[in-house]
Protein backbone atom coordinates (compact mmCIF):
# COMPACT_ATOMS: atom_id res chain seq x y z
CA UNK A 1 0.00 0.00 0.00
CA UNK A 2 2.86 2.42 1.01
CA UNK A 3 4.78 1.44 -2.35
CA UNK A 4 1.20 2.41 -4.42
CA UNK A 5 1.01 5.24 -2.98
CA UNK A 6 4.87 6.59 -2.87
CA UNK A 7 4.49 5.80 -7.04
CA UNK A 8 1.54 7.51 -7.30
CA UNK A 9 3.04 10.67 -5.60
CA UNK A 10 6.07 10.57 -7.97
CA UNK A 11 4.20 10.02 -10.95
CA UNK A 12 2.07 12.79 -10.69
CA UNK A 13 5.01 15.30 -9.32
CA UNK A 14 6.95 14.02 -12.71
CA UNK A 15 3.84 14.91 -14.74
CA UNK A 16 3.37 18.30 -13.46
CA UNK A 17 6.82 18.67 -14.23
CA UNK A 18 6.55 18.05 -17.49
CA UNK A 19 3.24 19.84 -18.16
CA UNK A 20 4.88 22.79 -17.28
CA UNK A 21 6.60 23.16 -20.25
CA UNK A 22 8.83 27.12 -21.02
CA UNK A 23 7.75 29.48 -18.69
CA UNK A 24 7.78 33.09 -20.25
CA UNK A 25 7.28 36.33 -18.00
CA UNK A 26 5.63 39.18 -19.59
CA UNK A 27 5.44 42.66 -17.62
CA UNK A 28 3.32 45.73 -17.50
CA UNK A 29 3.51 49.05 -17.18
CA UNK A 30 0.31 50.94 -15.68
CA UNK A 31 -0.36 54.22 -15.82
CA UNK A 32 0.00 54.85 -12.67
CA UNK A 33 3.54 53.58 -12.45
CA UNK A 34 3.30 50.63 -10.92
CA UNK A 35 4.25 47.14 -12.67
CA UNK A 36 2.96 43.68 -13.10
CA UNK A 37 4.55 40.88 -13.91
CA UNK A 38 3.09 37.95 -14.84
CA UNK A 39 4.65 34.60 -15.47
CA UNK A 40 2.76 31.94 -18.11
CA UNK A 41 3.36 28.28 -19.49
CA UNK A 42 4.22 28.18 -23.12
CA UNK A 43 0.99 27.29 -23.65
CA UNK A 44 -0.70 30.07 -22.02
CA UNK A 45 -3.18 30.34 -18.91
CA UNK A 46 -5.98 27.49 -19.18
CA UNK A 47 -9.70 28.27 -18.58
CA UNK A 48 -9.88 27.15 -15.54
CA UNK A 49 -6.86 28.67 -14.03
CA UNK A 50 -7.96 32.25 -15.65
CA UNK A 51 -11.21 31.91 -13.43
CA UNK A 52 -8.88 30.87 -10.61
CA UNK A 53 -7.07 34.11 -10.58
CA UNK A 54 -9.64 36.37 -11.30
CA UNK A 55 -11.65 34.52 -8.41
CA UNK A 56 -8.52 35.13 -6.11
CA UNK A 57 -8.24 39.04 -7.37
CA UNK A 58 -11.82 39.54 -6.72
CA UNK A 59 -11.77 38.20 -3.23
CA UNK A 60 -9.16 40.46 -2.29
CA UNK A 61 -10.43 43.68 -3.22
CA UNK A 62 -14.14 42.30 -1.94
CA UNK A 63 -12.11 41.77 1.29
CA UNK A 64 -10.59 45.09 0.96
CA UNK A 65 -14.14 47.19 0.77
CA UNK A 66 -15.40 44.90 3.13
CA UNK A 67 -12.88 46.10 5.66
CA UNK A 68 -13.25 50.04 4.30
CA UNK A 69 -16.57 50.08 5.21
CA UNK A 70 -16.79 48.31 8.62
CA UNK A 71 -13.96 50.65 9.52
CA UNK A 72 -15.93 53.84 7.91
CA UNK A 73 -19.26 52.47 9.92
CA UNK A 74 -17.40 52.22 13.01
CA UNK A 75 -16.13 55.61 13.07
CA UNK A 76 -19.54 56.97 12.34
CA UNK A 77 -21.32 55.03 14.93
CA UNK A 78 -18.96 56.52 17.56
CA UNK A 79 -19.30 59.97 16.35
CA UNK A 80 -22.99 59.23 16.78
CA UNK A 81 -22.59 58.05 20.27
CA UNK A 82 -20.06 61.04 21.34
CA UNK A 83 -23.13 63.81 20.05
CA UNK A 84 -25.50 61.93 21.86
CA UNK A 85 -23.67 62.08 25.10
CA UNK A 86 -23.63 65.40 24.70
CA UNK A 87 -27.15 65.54 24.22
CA UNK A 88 -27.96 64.01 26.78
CA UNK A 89 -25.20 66.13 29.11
CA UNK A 90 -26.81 69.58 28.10
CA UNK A 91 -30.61 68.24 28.18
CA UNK A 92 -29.61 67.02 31.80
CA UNK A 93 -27.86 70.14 33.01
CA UNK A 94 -30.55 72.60 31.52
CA UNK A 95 -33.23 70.29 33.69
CA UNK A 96 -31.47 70.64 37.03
CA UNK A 97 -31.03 74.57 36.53
């Protein structure tokens, strides 16, 4: 069983290998300034691993305005609560006099 699956392991490693054929880098210059590289098989980017990366991209910046606005809700929530207290302080203070 351990000699099945140890020749398994290294015939799949030693097929990846070989799938992955001349690996070319091409790089981009935005307008902004900054640059991406990106590095593809001789063959290109398949279907599935296009969807893969966009998938991964878009999960990131979903993450990232995810995280903007909890921040942004935060902060307004407290500035809510601060005039409130003070509200609250005046309304009180005007009673007693």
């Amino acid at each position: 069983m351990k000699t099945l699956l140890a020749l398994t392991a290294a015939l799949a490693f030693s097929t990846a290998a070989f799938a992955q054929g001349e690996v070319k880098s091409e790089t981009d210059v935005r307008s902004n300034g900054t640059v991406k590289t990106e590095t593809t098989t001789r063959t290109g980017r398949t279907k599935a691993g296009t969807v893969v990366q966009r998938t991964g991209q878009g999960a990131k910046y979903a993450g990232k305005k995810t995280g903007h606005v909890v921040k942004r809700a935060g902060q307004k929530t407290g500035h809510v609560a601060k005039k409130a207290g003070r509200a609250v302080k005046n309304t009180a203070t005007d009673v007693v006099d």
